[in-house]
PDB file of N, CA and C in Angstrom:
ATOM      1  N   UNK A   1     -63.561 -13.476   0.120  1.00  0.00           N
ATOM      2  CA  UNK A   1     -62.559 -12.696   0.798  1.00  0.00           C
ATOM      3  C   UNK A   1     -61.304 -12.673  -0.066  1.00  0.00           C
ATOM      4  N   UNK A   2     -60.812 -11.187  -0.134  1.00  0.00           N
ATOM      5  CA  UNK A   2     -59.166 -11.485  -1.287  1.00  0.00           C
ATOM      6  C   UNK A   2     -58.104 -11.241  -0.093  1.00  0.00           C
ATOM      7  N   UNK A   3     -56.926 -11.723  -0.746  1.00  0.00           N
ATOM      8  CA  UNK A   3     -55.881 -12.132   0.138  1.00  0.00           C
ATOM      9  C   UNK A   3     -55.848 -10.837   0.827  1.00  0.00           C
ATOM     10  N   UNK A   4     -55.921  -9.442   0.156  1.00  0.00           N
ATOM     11  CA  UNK A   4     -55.618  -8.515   0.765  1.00  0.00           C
ATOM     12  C   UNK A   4     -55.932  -7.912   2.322  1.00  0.00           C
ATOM     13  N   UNK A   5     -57.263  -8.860   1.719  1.00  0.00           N
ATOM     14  CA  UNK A   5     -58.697  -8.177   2.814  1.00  0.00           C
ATOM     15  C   UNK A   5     -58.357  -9.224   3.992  1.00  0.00           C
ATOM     16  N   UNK A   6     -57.527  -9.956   3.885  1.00  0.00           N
ATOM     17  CA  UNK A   6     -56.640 -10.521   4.995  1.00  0.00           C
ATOM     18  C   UNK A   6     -55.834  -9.973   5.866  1.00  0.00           C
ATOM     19  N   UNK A   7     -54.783  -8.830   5.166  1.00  0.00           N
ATOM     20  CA  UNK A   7     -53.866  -8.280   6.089  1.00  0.00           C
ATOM     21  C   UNK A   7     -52.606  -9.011   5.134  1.00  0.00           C
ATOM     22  N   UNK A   8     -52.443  -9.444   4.063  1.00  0.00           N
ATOM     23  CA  UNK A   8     -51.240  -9.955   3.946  1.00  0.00           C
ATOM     24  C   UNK A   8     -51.332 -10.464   2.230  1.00  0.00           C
ATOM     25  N   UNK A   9     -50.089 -10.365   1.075  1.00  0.00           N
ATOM     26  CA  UNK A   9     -50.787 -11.135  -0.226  1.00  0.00           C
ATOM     27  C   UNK A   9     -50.055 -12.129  -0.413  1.00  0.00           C
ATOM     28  N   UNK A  10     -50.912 -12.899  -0.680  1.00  0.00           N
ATOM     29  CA  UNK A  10     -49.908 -14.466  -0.803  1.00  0.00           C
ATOM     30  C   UNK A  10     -49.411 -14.517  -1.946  1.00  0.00           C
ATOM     31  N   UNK A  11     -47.807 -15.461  -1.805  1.00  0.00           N
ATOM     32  CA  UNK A  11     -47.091 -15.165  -2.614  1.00  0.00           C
ATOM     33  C   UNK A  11     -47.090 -16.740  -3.391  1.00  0.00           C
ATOM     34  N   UNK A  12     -46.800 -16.872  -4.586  1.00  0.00           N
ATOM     35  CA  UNK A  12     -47.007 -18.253  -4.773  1.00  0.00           C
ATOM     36  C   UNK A  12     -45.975 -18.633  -5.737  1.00  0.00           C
ATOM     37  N   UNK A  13     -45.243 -19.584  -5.208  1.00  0.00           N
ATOM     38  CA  UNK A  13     -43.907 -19.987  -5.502  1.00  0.00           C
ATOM     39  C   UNK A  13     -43.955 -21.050  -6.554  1.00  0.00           C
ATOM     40  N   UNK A  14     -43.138 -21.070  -7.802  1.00  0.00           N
ATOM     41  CA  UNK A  14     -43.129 -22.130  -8.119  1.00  0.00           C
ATOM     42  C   UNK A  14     -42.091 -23.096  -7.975  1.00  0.00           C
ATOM     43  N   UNK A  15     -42.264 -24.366  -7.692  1.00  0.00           N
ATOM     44  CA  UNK A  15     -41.642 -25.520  -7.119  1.00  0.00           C
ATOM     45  C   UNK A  15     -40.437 -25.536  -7.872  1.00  0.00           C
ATOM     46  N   UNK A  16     -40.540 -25.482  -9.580  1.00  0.00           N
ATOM     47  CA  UNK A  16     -38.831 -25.895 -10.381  1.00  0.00           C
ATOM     48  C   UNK A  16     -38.031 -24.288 -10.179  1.00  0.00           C
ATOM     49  N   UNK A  17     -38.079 -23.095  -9.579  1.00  0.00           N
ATOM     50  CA  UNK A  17     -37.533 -22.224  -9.246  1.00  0.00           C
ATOM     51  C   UNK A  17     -37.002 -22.252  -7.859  1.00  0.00           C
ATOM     52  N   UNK A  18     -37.127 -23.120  -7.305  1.00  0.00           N
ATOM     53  CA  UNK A  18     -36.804 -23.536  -5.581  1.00  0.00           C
ATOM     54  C   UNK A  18     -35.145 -23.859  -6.000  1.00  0.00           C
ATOM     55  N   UNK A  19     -34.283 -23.395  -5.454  1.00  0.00           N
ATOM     56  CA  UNK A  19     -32.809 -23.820  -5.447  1.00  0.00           C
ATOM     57  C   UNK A  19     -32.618 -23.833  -3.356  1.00  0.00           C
ATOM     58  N   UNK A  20     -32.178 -24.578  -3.038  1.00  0.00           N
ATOM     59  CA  UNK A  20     -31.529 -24.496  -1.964  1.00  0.00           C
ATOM     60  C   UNK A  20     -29.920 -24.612  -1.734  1.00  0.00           C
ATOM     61  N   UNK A  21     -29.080 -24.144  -1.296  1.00  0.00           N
ATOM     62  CA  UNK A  21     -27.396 -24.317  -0.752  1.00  0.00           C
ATOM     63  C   UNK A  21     -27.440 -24.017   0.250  1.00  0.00           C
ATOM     64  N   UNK A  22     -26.557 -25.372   1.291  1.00  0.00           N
ATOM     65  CA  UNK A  22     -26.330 -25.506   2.432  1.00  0.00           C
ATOM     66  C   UNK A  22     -25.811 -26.461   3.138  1.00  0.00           C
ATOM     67  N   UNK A  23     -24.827 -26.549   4.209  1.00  0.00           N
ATOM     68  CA  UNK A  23     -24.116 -27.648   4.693  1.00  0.00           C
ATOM     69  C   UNK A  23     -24.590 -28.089   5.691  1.00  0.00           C
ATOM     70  N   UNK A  24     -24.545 -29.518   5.983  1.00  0.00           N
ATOM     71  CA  UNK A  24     -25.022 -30.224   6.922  1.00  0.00           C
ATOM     72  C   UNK A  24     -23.718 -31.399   7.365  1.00  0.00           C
ATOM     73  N   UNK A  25     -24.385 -32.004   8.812  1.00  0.00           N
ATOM     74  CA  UNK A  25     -23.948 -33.145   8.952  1.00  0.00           C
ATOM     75  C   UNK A  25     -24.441 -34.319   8.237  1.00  0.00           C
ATOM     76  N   UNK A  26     -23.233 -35.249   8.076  1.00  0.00           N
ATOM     77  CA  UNK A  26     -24.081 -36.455   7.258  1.00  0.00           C
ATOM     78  C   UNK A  26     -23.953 -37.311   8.392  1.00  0.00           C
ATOM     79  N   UNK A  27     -25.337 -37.774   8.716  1.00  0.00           N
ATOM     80  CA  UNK A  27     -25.563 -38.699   9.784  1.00  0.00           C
ATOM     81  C   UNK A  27     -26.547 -39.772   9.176  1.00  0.00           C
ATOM     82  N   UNK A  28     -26.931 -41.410  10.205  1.00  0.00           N
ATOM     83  CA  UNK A  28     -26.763 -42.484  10.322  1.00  0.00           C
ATOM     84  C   UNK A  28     -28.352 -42.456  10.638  1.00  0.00           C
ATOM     85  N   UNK A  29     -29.246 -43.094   9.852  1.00  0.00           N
ATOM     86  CA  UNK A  29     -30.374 -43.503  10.553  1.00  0.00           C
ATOM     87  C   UNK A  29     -30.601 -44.812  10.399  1.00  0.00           C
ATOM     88  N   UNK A  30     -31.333 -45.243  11.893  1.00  0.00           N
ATOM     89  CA  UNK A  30     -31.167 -46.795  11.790  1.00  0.00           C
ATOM     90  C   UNK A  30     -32.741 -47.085  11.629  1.00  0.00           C
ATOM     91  N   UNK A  31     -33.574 -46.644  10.787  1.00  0.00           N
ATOM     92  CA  UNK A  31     -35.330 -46.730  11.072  1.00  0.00           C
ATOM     93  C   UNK A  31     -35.682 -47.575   9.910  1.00  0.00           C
ATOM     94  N   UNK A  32     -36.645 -47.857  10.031  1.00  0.00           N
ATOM     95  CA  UNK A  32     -36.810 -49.369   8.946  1.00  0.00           C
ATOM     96  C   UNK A  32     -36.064 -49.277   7.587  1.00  0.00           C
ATOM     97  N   UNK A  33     -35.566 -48.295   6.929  1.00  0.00           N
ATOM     98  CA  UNK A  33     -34.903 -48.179   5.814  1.00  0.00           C
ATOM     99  C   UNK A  33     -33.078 -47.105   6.518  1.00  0.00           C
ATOM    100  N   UNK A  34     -32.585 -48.118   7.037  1.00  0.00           N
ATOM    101  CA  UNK A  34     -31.304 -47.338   7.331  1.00  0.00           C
ATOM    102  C   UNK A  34     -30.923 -46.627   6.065  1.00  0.00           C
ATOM    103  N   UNK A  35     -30.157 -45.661   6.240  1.00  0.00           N
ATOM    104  CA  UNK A  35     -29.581 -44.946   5.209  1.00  0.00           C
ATOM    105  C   UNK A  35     -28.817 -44.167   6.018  1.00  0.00           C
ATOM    106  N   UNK A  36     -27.806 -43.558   4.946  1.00  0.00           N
ATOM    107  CA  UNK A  36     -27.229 -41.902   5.781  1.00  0.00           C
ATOM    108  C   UNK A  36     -27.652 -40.687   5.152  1.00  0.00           C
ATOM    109  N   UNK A  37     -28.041 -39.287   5.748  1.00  0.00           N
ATOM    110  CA  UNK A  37     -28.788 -38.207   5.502  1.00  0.00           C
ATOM    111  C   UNK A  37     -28.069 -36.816   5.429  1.00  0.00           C
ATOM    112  N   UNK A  38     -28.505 -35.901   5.273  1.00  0.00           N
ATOM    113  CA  UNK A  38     -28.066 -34.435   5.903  1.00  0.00           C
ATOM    114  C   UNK A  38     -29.381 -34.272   5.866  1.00  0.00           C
ATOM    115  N   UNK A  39     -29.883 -33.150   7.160  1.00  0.00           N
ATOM    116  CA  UNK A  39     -30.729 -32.348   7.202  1.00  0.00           C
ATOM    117  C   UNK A  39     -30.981 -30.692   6.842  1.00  0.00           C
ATOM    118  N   UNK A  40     -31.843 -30.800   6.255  1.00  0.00           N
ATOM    119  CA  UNK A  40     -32.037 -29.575   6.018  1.00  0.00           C
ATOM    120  C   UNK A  40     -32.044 -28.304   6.946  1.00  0.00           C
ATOM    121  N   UNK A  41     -31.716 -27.478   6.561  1.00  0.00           N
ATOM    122  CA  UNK A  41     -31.552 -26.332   7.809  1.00  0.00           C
ATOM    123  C   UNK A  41     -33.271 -25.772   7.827  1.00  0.00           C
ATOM    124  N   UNK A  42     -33.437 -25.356   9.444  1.00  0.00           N
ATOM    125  CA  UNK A  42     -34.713 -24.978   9.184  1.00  0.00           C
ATOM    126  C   UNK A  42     -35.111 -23.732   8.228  1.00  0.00           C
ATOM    127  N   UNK A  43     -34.586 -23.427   7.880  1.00  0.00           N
ATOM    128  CA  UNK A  43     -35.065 -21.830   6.598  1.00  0.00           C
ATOM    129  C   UNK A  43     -35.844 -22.582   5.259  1.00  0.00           C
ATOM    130  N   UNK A  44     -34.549 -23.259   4.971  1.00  0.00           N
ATOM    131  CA  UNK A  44     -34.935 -24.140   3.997  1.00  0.00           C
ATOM    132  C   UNK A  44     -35.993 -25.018   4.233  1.00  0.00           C
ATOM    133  N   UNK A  45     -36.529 -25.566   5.829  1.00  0.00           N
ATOM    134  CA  UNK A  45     -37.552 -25.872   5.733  1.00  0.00           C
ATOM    135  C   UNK A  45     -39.148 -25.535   5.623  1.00  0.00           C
ATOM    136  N   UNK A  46     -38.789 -24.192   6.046  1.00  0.00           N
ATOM    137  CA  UNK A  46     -40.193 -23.695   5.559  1.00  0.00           C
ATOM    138  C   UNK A  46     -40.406 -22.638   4.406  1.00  0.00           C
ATOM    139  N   UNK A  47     -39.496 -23.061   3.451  1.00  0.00           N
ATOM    140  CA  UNK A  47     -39.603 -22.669   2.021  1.00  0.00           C
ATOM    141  C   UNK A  47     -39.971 -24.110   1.356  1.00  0.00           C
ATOM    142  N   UNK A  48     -39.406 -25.520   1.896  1.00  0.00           N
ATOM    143  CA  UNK A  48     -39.748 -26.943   1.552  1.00  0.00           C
ATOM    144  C   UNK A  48     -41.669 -26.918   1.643  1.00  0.00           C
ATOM    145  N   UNK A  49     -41.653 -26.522   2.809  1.00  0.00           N
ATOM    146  CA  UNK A  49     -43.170 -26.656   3.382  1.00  0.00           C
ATOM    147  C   UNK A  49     -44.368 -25.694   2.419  1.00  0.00           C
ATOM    148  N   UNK A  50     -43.782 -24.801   2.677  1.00  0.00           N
ATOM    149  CA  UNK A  50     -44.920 -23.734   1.645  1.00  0.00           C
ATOM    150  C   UNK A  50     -44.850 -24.165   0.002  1.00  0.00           C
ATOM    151  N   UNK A  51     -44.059 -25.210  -0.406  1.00  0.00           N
ATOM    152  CA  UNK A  51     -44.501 -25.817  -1.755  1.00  0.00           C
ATOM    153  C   UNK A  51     -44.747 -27.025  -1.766  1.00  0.00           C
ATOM    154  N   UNK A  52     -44.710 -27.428  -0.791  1.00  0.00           N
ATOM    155  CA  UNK A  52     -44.536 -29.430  -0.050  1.00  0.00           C
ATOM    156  C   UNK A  52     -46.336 -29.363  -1.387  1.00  0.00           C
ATOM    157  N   UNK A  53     -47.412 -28.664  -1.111  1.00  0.00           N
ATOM    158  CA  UNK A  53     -48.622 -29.371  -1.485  1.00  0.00           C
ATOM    159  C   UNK A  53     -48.565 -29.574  -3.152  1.00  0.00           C
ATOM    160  N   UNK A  54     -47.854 -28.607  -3.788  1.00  0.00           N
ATOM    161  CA  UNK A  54     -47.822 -28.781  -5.011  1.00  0.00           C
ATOM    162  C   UNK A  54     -46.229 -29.610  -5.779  1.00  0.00           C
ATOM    163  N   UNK A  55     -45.481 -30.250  -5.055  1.00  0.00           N
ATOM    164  CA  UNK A  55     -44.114 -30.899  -5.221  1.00  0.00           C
ATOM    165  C   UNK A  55     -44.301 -31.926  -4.450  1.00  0.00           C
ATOM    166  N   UNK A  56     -44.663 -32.418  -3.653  1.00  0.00           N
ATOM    167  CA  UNK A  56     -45.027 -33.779  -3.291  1.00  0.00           C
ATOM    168  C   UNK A  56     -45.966 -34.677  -4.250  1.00  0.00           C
ATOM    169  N   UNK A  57     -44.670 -35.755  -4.287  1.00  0.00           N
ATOM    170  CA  UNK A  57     -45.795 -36.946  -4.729  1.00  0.00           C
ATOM    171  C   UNK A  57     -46.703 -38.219  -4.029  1.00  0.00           C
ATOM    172  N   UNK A  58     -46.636 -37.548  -3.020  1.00  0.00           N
ATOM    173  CA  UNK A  58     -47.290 -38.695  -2.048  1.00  0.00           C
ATOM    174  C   UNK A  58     -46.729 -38.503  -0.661  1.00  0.00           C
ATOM    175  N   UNK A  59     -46.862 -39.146   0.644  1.00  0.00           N
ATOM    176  CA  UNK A  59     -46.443 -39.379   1.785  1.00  0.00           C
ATOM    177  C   UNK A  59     -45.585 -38.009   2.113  1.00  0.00           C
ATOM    178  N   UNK A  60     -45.186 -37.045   1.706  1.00  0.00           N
ATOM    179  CA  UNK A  60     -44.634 -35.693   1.871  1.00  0.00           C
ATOM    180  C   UNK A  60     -43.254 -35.787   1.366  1.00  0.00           C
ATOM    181  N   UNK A  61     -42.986 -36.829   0.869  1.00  0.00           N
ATOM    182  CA  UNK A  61     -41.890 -36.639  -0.113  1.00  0.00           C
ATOM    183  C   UNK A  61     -41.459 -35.368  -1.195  1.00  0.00           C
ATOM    184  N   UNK A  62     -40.474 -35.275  -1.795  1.00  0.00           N
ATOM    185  CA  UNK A  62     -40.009 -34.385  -2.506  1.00  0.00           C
ATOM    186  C   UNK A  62     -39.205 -34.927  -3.219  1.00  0.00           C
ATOM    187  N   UNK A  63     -39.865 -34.855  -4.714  1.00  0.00           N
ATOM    188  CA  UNK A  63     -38.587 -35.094  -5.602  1.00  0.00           C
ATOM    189  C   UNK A  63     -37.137 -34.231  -5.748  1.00  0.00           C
ATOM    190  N   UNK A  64     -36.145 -34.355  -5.823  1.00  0.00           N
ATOM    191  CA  UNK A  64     -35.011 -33.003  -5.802  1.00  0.00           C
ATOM    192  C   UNK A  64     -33.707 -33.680  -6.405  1.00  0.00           C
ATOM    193  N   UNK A  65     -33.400 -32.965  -7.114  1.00  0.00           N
ATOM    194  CA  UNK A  65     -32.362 -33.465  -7.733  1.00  0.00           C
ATOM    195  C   UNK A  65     -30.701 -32.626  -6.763  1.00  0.00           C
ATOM    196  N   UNK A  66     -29.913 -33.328  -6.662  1.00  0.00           N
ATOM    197  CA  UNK A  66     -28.632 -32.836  -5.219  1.00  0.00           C
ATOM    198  C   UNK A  66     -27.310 -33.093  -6.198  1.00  0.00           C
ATOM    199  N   UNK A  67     -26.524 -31.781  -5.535  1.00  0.00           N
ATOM    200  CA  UNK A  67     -25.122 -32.322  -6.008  1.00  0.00           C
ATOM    201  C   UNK A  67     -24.434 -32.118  -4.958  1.00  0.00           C
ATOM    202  N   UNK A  68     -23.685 -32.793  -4.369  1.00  0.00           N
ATOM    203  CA  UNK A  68     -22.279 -33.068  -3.674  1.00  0.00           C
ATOM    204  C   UNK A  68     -21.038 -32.924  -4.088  1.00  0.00           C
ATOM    205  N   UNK A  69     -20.548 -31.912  -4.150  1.00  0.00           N
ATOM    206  CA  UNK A  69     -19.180 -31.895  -5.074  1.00  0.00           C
ATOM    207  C   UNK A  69     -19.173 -32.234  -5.989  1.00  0.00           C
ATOM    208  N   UNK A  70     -18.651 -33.138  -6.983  1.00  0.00           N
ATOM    209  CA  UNK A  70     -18.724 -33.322  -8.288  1.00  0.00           C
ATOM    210  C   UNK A  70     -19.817 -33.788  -8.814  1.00  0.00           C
ATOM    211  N   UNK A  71     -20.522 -34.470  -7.838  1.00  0.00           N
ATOM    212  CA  UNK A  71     -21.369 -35.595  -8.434  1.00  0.00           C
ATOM    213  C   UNK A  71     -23.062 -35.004  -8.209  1.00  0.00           C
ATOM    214  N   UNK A  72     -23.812 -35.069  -9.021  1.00  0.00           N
ATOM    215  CA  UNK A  72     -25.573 -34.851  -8.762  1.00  0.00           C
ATOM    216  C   UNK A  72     -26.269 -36.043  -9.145  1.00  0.00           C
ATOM    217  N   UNK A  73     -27.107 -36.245  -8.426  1.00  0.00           N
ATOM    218  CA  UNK A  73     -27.858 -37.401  -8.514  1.00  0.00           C
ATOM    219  C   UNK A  73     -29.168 -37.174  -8.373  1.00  0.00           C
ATOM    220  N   UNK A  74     -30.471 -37.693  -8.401  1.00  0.00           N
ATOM    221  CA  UNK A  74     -32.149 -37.559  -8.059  1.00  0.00           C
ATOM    222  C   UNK A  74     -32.387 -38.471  -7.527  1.00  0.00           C
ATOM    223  N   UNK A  75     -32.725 -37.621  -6.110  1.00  0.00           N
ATOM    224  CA  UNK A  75     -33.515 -38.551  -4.914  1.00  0.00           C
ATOM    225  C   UNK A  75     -34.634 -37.837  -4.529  1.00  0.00           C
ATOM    226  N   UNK A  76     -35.304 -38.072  -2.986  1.00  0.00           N
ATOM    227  CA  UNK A  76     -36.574 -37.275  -2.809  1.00  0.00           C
ATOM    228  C   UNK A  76     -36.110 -36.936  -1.105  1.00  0.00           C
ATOM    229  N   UNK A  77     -36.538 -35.419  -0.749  1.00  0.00           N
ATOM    230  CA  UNK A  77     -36.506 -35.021   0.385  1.00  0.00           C
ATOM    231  C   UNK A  77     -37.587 -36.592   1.505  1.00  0.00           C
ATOM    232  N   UNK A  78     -36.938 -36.228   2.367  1.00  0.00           N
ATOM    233  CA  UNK A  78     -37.452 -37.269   3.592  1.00  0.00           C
ATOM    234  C   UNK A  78     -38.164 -36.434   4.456  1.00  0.00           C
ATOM    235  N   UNK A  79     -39.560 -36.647   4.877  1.00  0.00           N
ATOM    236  CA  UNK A  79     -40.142 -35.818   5.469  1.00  0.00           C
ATOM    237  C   UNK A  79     -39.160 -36.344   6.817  1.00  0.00           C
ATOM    238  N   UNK A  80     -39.345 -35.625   8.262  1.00  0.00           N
ATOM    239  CA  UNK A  80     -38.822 -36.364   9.447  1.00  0.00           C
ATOM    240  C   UNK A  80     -38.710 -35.320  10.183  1.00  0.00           C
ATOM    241  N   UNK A  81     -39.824 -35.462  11.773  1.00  0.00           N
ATOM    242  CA  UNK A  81     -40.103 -34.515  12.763  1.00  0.00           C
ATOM    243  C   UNK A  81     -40.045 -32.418  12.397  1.00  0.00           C
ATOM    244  N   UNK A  82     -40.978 -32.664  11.543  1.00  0.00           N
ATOM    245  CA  UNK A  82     -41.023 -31.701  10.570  1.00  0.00           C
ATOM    246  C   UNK A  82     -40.242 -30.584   9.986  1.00  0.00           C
ATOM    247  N   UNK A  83     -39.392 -31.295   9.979  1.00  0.00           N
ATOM    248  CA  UNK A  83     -38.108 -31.219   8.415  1.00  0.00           C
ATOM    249  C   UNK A  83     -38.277 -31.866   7.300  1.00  0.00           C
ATOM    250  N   UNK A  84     -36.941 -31.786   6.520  1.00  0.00           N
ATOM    251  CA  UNK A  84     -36.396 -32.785   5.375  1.00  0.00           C
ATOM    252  C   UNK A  84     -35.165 -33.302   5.926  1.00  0.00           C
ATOM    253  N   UNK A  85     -34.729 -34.371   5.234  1.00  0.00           N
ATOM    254  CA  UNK A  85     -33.445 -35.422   5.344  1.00  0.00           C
ATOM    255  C   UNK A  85     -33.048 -35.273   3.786  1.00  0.00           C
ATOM    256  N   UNK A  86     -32.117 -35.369   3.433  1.00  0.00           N
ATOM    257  CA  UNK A  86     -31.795 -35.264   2.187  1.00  0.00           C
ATOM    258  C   UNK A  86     -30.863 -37.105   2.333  1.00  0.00           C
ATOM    259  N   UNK A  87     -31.499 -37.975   1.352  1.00  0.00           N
ATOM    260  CA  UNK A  87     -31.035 -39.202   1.307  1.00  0.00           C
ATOM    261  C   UNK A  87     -29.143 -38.914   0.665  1.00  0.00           C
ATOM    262  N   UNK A  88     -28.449 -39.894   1.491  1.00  0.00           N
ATOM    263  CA  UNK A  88     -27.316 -39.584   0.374  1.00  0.00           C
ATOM    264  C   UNK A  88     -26.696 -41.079   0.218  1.00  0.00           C
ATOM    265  N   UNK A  89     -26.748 -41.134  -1.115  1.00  0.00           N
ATOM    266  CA  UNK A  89     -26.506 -42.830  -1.774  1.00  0.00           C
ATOM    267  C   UNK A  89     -24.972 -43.114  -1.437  1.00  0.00           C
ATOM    268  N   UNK A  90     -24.878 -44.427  -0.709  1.00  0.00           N
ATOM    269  CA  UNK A  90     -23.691 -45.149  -1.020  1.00  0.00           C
ATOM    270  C   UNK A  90     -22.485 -44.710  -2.033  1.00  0.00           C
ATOM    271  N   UNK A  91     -22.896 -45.147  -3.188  1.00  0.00           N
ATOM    272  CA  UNK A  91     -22.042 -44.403  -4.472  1.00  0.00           C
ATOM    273  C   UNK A  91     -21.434 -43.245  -4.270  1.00  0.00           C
ATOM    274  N   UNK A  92     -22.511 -41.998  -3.831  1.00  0.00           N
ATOM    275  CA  UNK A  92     -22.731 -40.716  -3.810  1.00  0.00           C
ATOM    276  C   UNK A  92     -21.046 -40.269  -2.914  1.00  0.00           C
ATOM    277  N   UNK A  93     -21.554 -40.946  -1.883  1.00  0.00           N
ATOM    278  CA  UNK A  93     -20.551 -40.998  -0.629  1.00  0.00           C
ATOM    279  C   UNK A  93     -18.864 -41.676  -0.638  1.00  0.00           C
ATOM    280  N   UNK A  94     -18.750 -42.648  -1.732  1.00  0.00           N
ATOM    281  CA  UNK A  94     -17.628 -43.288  -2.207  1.00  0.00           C
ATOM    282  C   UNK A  94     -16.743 -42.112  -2.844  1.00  0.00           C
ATOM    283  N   UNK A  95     -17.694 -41.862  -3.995  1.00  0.00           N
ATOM    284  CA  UNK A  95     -17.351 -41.408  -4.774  1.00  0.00           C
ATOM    285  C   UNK A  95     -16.779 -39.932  -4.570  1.00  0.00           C
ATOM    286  N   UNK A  96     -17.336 -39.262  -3.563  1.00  0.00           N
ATOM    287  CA  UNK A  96     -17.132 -37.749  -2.913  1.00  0.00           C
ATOM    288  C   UNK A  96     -16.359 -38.335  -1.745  1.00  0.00           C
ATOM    289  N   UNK A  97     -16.177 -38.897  -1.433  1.00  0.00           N
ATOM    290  CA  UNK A  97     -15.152 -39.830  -0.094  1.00  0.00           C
ATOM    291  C   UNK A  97     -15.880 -38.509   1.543  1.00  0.00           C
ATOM    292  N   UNK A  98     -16.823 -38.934   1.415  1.00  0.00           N
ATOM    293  CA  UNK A  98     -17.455 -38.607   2.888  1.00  0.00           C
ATOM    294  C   UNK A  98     -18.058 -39.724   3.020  1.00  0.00           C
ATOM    295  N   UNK A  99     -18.012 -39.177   4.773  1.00  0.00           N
ATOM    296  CA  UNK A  99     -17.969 -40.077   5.943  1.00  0.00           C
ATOM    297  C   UNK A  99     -19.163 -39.590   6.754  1.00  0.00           C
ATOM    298  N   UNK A 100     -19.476 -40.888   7.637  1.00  0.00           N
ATOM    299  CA  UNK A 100     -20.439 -40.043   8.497  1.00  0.00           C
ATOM    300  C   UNK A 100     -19.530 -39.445   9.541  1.00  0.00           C
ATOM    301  N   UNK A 101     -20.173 -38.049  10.173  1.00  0.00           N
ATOM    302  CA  UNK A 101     -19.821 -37.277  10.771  1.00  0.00           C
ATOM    303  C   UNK A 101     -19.202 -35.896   9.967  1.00  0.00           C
ATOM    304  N   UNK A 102     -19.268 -36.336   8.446  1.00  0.00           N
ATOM    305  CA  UNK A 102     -18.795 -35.088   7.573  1.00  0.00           C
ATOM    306  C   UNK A 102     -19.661 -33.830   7.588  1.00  0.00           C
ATOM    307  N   UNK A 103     -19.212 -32.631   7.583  1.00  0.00           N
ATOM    308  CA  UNK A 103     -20.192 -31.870   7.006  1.00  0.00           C
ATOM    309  C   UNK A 103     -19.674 -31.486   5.718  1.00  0.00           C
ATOM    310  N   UNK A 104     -21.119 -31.815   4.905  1.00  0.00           N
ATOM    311  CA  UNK A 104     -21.389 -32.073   3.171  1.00  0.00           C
ATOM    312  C   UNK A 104     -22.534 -30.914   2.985  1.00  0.00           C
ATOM    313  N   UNK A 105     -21.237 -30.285   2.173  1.00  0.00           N
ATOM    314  CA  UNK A 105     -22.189 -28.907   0.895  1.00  0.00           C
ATOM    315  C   UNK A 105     -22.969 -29.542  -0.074  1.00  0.00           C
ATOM    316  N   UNK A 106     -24.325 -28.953   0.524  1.00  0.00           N
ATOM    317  CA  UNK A 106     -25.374 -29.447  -0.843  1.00  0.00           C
ATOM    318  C   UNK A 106     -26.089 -28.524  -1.696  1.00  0.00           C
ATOM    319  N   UNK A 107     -26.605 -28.978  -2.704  1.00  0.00           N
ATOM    320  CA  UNK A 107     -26.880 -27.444  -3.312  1.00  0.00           C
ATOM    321  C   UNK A 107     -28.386 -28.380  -3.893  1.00  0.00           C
ATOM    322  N   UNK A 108     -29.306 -27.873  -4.233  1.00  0.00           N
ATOM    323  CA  UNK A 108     -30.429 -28.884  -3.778  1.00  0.00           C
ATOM    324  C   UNK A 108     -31.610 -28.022  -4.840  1.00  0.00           C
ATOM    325  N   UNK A 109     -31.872 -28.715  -6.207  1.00  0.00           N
ATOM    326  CA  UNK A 109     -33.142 -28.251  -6.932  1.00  0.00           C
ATOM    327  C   UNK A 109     -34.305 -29.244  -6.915  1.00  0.00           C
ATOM    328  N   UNK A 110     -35.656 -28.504  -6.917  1.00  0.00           N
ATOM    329  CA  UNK A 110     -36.644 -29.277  -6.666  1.00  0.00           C
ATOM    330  C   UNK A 110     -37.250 -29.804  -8.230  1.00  0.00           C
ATOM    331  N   UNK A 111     -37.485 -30.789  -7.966  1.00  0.00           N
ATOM    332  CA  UNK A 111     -37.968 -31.744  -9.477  1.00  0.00           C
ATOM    333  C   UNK A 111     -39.010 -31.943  -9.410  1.00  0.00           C
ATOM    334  N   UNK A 112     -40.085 -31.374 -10.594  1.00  0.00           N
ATOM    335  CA  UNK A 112     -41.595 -31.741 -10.734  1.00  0.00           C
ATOM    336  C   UNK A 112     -41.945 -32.509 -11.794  1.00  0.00           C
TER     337      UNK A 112
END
């Protein structure tokens, strides 16, 4: 059967052309690895999802490299109630002087 003969042609994305920008809250999770996060907006999540099989390295992670205002760093999307969490480091947060309860502009490339 070809995609056509479906009704629809699949489009196939590649993972290091994925850019995301978007603001979130930075909030507090207290689950076996506390950390603080922003979540991804859902758009961005199902552009995450339709490359999750070929950009995941395991457990539905995502490698992605993030910048926060001045600073970019490489962490990995957080799968969570089917979204992403975008981890945001201590340092990250000093250093950009946010707080939880901030909303933090992220601009977000995927790393393969």
């Amino acid at each position: 059967m070809h995609d056509d003969d479906a009704g629809y042609a699949r489009r196939v994305i590649d993972p290091e052309s994925v850019r995301l920008s978007f603001s979130g809250e930075l909030v507090y999770w207290r689950g076996p690895s506390p950390y603080h996060y922003v979540a991804v907006p859902p758009d961005g999540c199902e552009l995450l999802h339709a490359i999750a099989p070929v950009a995941t390295y395991g457990w539905g992670v995502i490698p992605v490299t993030v910048t926060i205002g001045g600073t970019t760093f490489s962490t990995s999307l957080f799968p969570r109630d089917g979204g992403y969490l975008v981890p945001v480091k201590d340092a990250v947060r000093r250093e950009e002087q946010v707080a939880l309860g901030d909303v933090v502009a992220i601009e977000l490339a995927i790393r393969t």
